[in-house]
Protein backbone atom coordinates (compact mmCIF):
# COMPACT_ATOMS: atom_id res chain seq x y z
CA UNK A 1 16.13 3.11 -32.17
CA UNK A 2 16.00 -0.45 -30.27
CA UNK A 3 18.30 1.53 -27.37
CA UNK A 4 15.74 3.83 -26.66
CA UNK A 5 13.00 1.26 -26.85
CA UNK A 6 14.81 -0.83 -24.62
CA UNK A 7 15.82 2.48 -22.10
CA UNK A 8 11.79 2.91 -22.77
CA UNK A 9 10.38 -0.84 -21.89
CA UNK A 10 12.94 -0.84 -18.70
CA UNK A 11 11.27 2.72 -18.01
CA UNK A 12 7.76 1.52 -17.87
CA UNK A 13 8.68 -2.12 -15.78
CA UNK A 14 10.09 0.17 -13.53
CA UNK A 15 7.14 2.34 -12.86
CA UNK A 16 4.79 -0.50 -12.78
CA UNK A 17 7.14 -2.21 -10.09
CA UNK A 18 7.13 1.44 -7.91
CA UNK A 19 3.52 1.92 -8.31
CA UNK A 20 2.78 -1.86 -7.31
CA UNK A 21 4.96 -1.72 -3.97
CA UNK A 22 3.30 1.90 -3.65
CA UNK A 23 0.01 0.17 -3.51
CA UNK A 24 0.94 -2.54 -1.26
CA UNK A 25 1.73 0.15 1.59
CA UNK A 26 -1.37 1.88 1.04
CA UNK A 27 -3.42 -1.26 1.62
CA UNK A 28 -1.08 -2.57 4.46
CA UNK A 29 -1.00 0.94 6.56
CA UNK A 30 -4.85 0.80 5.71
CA UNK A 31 -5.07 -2.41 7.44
CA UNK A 32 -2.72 -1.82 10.73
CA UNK A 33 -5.00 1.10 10.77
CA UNK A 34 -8.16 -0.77 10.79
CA UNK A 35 -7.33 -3.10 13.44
CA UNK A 36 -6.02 0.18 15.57
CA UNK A 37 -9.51 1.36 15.50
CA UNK A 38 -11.21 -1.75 15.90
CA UNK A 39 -9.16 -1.83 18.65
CA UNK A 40 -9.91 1.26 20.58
CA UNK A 41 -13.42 0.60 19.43
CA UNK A 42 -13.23 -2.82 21.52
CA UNK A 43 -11.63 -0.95 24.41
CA UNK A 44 -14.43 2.05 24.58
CA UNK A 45 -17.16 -0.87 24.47
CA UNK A 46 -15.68 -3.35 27.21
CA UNK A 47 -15.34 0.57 29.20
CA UNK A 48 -19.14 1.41 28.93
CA UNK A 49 -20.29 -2.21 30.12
């Protein structure tokens, strides 16, 4: 019983660690991809002036 609690616990700490470096991408690629469009956005303005 305490094995597959154990095989269980590790499991879970496991998932939570995946899904935590998952969402540190996601907010990092969201951020490069701001300052890309802020970017161009900065380039199209200085153009038109």
């Amino acid at each position: 019983m305490a094995e597959g609690m154990t095989y269980l616990a590790v499991a879970y700490m496991g998932m939570l660690f995946g899904i935590g470096i998952w969402t540190w991408t996601v907010f990092a690629r969201s951020r490069d991809l701001e300052q890309r469009i802020h970017a161009i956005e900065q380039i199209h303005t200085d153009n038109e002036e």
